[in-house]
Structures are given as C-alpha cells and as structure tokens.
PDB file of N, CA and C in Angstrom:
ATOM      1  N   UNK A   1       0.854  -1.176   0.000  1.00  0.00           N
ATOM      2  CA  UNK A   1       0.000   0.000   0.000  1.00  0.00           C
ATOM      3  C   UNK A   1       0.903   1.244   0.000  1.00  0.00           C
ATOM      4  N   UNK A   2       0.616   2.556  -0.400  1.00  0.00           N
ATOM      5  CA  UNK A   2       1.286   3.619  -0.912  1.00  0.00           C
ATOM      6  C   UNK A   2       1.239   4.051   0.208  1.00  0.00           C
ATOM      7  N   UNK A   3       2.031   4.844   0.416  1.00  0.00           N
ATOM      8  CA  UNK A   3       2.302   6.027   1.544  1.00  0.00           C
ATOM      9  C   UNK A   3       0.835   7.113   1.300  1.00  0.00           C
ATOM     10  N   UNK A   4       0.208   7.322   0.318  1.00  0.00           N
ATOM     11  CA  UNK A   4      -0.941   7.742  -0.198  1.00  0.00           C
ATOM     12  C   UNK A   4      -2.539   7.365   0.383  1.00  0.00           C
ATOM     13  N   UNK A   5      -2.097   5.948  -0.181  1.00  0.00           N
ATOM     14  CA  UNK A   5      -3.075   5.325   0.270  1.00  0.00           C
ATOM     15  C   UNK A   5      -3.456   5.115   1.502  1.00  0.00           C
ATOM     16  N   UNK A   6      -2.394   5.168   2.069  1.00  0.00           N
ATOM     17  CA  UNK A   6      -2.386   4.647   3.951  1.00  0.00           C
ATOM     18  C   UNK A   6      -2.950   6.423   4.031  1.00  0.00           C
ATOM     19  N   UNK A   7      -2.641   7.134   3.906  1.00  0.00           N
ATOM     20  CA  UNK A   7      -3.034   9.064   4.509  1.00  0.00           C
ATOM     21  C   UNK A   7      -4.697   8.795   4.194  1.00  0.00           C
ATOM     22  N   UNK A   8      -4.790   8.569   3.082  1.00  0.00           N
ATOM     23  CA  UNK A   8      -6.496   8.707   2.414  1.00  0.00           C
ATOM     24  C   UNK A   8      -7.093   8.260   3.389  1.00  0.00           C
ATOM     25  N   UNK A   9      -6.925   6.184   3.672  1.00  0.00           N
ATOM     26  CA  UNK A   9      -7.237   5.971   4.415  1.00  0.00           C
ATOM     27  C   UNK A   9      -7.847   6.305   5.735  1.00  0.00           C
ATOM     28  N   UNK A  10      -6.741   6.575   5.994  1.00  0.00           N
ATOM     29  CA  UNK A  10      -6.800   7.309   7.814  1.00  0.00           C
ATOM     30  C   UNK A  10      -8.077   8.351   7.501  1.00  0.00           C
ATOM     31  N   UNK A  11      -7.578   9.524   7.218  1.00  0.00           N
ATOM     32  CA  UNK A  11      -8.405  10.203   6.500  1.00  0.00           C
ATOM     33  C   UNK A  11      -9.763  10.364   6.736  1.00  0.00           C
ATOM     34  N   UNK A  12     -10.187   8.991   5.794  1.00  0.00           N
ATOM     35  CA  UNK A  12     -11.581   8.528   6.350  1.00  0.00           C
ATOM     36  C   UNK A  12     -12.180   8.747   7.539  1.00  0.00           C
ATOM     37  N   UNK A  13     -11.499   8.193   8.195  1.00  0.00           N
ATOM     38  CA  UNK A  13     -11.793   8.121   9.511  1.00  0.00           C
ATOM     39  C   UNK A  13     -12.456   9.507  10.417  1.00  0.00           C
ATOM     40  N   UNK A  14     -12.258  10.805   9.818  1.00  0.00           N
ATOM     41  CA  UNK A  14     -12.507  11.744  10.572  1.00  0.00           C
ATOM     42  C   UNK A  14     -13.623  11.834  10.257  1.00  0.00           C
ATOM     43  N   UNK A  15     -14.561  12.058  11.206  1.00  0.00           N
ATOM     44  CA  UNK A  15     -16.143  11.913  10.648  1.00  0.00           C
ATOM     45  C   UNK A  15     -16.516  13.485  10.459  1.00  0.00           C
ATOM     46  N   UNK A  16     -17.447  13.254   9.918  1.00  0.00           N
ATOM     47  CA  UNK A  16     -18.188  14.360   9.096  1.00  0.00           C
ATOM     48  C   UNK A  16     -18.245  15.479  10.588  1.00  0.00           C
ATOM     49  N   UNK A  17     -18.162  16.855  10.489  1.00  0.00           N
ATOM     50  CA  UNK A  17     -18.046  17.731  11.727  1.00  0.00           C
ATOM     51  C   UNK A  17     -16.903  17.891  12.440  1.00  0.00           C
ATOM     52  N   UNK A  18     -15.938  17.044  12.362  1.00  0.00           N
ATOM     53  CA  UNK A  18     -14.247  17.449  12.843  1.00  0.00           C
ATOM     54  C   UNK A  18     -13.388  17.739  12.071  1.00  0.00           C
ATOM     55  N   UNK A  19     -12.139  17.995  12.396  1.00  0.00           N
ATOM     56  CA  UNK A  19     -11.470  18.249  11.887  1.00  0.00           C
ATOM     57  C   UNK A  19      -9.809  17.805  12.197  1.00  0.00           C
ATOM     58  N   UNK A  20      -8.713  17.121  11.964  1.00  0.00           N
ATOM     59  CA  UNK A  20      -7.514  17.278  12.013  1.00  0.00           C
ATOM     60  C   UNK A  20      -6.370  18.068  11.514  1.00  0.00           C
ATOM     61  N   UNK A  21      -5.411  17.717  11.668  1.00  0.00           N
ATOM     62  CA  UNK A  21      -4.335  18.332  11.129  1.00  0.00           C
ATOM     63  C   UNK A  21      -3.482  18.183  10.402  1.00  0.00           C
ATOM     64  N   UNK A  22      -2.794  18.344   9.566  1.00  0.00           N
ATOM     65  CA  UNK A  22      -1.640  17.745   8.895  1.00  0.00           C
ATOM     66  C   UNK A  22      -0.809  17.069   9.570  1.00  0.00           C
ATOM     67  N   UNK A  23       0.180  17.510  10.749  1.00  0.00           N
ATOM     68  CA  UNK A  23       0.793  16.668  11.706  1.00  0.00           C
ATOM     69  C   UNK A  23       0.162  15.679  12.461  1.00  0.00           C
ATOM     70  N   UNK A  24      -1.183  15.461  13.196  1.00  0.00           N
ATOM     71  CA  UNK A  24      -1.297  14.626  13.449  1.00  0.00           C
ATOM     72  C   UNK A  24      -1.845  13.610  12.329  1.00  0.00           C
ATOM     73  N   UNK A  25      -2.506  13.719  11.119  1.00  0.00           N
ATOM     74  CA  UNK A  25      -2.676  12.827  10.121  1.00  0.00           C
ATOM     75  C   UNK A  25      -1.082  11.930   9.955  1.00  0.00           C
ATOM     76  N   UNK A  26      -0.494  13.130  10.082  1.00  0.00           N
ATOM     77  CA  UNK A  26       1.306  12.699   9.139  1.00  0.00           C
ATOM     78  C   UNK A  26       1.422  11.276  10.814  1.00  0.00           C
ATOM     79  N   UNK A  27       1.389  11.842  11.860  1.00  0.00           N
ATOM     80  CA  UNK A  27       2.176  10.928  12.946  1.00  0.00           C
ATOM     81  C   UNK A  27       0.553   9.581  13.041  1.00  0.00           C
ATOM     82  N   UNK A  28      -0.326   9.700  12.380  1.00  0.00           N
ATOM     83  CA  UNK A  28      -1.130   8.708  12.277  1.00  0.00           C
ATOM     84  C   UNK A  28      -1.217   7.504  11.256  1.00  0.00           C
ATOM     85  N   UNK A  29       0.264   7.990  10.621  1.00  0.00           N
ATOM     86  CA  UNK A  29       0.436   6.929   9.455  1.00  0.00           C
ATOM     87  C   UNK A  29       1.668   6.745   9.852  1.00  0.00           C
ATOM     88  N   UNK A  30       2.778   7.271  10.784  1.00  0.00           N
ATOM     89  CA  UNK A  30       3.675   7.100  11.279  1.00  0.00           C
ATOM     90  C   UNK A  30       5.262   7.882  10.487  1.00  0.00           C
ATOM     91  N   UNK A  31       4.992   9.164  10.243  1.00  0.00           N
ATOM     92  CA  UNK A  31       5.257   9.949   9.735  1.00  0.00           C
ATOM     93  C   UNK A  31       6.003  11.105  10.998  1.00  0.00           C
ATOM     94  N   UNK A  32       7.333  10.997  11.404  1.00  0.00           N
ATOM     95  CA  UNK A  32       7.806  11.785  12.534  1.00  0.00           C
ATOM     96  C   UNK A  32       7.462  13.863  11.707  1.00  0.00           C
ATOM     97  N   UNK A  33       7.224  14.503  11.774  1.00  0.00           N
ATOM     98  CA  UNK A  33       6.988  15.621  11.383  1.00  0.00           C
ATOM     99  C   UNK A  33       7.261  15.812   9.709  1.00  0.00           C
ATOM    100  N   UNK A  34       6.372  14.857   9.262  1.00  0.00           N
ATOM    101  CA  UNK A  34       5.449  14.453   8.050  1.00  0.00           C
ATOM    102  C   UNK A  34       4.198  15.896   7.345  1.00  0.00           C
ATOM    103  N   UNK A  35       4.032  17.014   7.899  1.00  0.00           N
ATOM    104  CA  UNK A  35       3.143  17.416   7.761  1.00  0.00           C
ATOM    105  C   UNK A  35       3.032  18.382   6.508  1.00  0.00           C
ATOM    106  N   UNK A  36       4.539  18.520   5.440  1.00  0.00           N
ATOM    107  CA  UNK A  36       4.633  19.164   4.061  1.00  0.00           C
ATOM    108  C   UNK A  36       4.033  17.931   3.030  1.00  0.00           C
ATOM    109  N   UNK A  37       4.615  16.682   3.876  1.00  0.00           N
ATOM    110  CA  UNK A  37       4.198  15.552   3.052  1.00  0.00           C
ATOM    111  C   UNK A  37       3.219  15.430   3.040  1.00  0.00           C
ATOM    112  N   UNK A  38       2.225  15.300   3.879  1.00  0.00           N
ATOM    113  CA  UNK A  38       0.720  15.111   4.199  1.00  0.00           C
ATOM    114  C   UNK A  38       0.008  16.678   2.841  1.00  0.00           C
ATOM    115  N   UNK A  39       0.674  17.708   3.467  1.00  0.00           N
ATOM    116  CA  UNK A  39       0.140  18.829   2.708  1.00  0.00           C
ATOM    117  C   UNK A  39      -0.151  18.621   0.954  1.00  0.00           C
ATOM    118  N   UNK A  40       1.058  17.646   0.945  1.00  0.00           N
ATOM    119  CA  UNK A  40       1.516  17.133  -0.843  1.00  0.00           C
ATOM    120  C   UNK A  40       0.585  16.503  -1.506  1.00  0.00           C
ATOM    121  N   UNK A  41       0.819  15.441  -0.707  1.00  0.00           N
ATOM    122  CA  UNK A  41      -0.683  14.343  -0.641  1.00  0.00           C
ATOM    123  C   UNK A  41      -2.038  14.879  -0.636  1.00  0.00           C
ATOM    124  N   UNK A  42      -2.315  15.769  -0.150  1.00  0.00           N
ATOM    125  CA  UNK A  42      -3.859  16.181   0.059  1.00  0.00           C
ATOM    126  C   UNK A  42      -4.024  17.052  -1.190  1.00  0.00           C
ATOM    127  N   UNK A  43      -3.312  17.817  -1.967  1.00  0.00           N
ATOM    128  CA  UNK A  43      -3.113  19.022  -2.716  1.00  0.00           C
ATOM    129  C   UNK A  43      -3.399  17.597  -4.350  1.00  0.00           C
ATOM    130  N   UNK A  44      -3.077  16.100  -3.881  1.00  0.00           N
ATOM    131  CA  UNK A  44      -2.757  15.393  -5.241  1.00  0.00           C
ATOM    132  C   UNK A  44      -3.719  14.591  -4.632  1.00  0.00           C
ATOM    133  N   UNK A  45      -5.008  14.779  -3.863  1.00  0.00           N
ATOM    134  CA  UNK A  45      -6.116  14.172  -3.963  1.00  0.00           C
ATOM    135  C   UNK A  45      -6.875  13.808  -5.127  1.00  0.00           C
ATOM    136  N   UNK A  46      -7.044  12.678  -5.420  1.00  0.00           N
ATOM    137  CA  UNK A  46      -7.678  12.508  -6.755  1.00  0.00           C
ATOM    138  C   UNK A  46      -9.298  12.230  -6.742  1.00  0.00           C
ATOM    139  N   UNK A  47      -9.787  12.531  -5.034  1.00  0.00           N
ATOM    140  CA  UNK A  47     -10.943  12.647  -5.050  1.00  0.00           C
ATOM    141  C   UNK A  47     -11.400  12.992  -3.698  1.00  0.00           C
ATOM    142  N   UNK A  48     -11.517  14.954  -4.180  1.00  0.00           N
ATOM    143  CA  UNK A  48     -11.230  15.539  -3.012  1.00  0.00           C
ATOM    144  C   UNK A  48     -12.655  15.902  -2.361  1.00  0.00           C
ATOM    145  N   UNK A  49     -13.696  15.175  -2.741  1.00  0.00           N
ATOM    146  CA  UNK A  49     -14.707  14.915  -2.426  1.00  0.00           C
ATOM    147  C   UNK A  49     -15.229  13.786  -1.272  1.00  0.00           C
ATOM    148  N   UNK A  50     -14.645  12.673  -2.051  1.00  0.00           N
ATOM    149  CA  UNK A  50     -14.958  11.612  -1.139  1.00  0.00           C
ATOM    150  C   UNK A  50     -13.807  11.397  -0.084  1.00  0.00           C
ATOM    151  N   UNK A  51     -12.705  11.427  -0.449  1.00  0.00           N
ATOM    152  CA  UNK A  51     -11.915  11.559   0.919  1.00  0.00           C
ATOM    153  C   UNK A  51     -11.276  12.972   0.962  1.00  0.00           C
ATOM    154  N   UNK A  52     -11.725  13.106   2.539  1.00  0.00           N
ATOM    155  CA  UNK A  52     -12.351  14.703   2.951  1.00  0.00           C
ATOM    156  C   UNK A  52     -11.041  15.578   3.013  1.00  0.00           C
ATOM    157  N   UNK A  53     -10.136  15.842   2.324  1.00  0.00           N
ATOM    158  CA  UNK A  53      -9.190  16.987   2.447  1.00  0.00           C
ATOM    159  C   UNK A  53      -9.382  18.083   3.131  1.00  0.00           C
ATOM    160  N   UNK A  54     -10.838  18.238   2.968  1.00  0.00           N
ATOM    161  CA  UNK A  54     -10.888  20.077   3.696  1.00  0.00           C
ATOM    162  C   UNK A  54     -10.519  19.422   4.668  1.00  0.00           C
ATOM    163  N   UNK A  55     -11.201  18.165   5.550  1.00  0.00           N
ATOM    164  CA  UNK A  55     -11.133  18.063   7.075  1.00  0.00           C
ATOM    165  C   UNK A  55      -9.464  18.339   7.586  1.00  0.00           C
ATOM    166  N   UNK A  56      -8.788  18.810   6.990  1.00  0.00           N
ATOM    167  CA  UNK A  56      -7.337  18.898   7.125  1.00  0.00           C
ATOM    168  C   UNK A  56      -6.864  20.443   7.252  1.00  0.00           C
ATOM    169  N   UNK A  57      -6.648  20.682   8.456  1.00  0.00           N
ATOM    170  CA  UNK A  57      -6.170  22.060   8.262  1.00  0.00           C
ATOM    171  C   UNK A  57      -5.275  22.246   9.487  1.00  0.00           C
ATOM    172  N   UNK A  58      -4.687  23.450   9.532  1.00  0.00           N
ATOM    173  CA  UNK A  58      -3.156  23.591   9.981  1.00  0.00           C
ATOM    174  C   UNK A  58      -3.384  23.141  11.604  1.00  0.00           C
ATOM    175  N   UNK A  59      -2.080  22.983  12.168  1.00  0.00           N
ATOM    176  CA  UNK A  59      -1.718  23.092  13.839  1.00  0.00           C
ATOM    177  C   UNK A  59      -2.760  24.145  15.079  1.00  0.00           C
ATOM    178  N   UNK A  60      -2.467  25.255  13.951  1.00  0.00           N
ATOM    179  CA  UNK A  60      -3.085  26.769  14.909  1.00  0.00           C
ATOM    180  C   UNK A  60      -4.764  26.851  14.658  1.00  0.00           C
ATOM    181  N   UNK A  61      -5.147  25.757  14.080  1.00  0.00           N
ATOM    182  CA  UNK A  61      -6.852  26.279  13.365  1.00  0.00           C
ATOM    183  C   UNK A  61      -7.319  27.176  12.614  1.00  0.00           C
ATOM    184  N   UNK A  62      -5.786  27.722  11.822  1.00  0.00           N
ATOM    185  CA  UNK A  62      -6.415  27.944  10.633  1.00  0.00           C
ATOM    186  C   UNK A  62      -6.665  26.859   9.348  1.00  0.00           C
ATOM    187  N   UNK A  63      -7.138  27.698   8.625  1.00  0.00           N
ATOM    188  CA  UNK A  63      -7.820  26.715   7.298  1.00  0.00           C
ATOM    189  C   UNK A  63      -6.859  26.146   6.740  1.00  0.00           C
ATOM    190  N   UNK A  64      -6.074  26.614   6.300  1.00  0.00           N
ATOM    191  CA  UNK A  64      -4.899  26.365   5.325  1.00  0.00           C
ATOM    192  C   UNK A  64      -5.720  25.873   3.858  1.00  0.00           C
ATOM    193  N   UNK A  65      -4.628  25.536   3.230  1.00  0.00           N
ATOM    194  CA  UNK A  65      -5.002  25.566   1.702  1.00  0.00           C
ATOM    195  C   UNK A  65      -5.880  24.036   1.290  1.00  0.00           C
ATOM    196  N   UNK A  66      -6.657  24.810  -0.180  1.00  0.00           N
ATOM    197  CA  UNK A  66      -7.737  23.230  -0.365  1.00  0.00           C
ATOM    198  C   UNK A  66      -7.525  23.621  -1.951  1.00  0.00           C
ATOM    199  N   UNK A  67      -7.668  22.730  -2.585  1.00  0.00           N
ATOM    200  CA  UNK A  67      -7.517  22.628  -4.052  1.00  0.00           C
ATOM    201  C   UNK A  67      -8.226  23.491  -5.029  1.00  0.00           C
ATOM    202  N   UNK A  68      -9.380  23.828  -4.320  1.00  0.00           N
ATOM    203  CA  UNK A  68     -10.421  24.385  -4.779  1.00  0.00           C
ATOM    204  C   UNK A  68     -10.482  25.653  -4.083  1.00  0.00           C
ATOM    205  N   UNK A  69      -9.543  26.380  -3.056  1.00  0.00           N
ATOM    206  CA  UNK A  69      -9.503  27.518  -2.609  1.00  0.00           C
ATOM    207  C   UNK A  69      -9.997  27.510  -1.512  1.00  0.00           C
ATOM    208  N   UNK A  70      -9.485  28.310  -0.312  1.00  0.00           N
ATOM    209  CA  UNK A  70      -9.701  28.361   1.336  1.00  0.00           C
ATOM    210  C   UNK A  70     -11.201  28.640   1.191  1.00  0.00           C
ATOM    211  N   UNK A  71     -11.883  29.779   0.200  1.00  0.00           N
ATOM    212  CA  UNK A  71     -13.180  30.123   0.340  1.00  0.00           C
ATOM    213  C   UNK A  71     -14.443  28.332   0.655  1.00  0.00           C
ATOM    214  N   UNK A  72     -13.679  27.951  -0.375  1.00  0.00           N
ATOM    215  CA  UNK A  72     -14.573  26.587  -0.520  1.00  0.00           C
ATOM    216  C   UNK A  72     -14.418  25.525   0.398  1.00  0.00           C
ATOM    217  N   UNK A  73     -13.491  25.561   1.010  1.00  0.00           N
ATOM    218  CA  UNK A  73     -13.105  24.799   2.249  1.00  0.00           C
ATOM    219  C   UNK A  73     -13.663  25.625   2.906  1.00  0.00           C
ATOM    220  N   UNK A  74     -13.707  26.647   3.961  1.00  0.00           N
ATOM    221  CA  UNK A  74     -14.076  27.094   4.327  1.00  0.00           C
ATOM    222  C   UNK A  74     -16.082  26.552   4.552  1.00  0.00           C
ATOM    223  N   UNK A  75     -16.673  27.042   3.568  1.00  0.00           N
ATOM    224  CA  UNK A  75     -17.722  26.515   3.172  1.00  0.00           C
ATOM    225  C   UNK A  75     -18.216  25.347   3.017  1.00  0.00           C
ATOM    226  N   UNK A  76     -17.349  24.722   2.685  1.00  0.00           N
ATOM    227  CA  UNK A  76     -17.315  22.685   3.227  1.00  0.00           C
ATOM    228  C   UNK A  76     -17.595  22.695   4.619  1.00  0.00           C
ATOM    229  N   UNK A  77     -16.683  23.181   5.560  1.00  0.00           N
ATOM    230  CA  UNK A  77     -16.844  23.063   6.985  1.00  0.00           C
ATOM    231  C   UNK A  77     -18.014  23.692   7.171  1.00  0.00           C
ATOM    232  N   UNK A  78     -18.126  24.887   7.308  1.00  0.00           N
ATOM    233  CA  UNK A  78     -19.310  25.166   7.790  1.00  0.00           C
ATOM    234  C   UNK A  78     -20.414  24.545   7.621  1.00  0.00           C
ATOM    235  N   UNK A  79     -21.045  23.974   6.397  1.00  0.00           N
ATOM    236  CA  UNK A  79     -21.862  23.096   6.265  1.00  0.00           C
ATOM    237  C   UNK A  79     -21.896  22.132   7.150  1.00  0.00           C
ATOM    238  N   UNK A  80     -20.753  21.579   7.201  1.00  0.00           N
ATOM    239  CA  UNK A  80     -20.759  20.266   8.350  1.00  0.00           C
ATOM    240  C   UNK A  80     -20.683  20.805  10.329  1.00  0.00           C
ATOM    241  N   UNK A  81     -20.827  21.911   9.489  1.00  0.00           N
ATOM    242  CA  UNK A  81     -21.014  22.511  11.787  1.00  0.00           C
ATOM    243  C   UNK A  81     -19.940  23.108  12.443  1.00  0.00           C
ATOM    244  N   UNK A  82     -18.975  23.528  11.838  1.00  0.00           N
ATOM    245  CA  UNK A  82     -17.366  24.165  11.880  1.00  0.00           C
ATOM    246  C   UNK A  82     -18.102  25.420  11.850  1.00  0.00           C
ATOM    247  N   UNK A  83     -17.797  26.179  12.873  1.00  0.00           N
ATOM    248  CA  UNK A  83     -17.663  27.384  12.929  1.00  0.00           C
ATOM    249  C   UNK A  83     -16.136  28.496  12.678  1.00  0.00           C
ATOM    250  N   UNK A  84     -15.804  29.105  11.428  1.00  0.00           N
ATOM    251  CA  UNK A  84     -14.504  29.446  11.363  1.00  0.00           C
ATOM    252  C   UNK A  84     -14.656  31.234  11.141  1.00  0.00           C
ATOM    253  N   UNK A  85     -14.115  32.120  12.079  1.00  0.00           N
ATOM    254  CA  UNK A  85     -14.031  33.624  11.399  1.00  0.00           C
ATOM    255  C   UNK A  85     -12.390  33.461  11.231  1.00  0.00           C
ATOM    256  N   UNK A  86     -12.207  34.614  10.141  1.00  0.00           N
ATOM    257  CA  UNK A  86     -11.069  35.179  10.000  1.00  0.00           C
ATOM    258  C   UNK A  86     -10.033  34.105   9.385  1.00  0.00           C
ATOM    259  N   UNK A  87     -10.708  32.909   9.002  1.00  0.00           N
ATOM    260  CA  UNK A  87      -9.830  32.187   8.693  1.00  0.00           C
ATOM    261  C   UNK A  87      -9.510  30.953   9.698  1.00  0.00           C
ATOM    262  N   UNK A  88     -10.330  30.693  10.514  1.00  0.00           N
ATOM    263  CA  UNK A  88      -9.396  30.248  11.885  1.00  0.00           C
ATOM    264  C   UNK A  88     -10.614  29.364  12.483  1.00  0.00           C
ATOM    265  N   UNK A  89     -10.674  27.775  13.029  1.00  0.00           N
ATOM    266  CA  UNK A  89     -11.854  27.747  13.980  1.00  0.00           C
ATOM    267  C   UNK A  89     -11.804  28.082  15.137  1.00  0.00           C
ATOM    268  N   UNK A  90     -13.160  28.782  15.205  1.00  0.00           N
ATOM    269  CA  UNK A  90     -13.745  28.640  16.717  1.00  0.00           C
ATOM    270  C   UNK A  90     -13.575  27.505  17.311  1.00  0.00           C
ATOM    271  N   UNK A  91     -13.456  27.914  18.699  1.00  0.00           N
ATOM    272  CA  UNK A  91     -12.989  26.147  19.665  1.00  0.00           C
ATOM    273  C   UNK A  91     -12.727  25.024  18.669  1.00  0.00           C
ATOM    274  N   UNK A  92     -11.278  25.565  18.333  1.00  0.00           N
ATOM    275  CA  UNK A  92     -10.405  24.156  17.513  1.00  0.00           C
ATOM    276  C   UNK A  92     -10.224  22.949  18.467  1.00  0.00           C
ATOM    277  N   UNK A  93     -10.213  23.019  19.568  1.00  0.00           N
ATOM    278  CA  UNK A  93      -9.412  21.921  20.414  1.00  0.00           C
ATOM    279  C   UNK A  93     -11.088  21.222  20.524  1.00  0.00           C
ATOM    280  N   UNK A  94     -12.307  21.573  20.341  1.00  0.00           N
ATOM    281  CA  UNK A  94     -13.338  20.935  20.425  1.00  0.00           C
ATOM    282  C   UNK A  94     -13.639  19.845  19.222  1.00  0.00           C
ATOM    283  N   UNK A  95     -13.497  20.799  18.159  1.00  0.00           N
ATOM    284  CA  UNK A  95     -13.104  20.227  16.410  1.00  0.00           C
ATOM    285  C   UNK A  95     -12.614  19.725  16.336  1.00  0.00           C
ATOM    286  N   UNK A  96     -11.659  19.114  16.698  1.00  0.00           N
ATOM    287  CA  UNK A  96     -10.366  18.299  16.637  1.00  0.00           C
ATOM    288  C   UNK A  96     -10.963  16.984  17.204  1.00  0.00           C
ATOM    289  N   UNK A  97     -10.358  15.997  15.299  1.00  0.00           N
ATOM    290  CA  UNK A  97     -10.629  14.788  15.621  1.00  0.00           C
ATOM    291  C   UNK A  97      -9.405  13.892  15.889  1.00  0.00           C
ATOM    292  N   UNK A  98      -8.983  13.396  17.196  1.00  0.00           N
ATOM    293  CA  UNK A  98      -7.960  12.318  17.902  1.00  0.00           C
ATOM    294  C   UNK A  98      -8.310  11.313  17.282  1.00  0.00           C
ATOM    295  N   UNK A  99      -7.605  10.950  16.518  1.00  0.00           N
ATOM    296  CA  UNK A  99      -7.291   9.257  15.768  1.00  0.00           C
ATOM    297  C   UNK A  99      -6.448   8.449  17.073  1.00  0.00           C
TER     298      UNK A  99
END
C-alpha cells in the first residue's frame, strides 16, 4: 500500500463535523513531522470529495489551503457545523478529531 493510500485511508476516519491536522494525520500513518508531506498528498487528492481533504487544516486552526480555494473549504466546513471567522476555527481543540 502507498504512503498515499495509507493518509487517504486514515483520512476517512474523521467523521463528518471534525477536523484534524496535517501533523497529526502525518504521525497517524507514522510519519515523525510528516506534515509538508501530508500537505503534498492532500493538494494530489484525486478525489477531493470523497476523501475529505478540507477536514485537514493547519496546527493553529487555521484553514490552510484546499484545491479548490480556502473560500470553498471554508464553506465545506461550515456546512458540516465548523464554525470558522477570519480564517481560523472557533474552539479548535473541540473540532479536533484524535485518531
């Protein structure tokens, strides 16, 4: 299995309404500070629909980047119950999904 495949994977796992991070995705596939790699990987999603890329955003709770532009990520989350101003979520440490 690809180093790819194993991230997607995991991935999955964050259910609809949370959110992780690049570093902990990266140390959930066993990746010691993995999180440009993870960034790589998500940016070469080949289906950034079904496995959830937006749910991926930086350390600090901001958005960070989505293929389709922060606006639309942005707007992904919120739909699913993410509250974000300025770029950033509200109570990230609540959002935050622990694999």
């Amino acid at each position: 299995m690809t180093l790819s495949t194993k991230v997607y994977k995991k991935l999955l796992q964050v259910p609809e309404g949370k959110v992780t991070t690049y570093g902990d995705l990266a140390k959930a596939v066993g990746l010691k500070s993995g999180q440009r790699v993870i960034g790589t990987i998500m940016k070469k999603n080949p289906f950034p629909v079904i496995v959830p890329c937006h749910r991926v955003v930086k350390s600090d709770g901001k958005i960070g980047g989505y293929v389709y532009g922060e606006r639309v990520k942005s707007q992904m989350l919120a739909k699913e119950g993410i509250k974000i101003k300025d770029g950033k979520i509200i109570d990230f440490d609540k959002e935050k999904f622990y694999f």
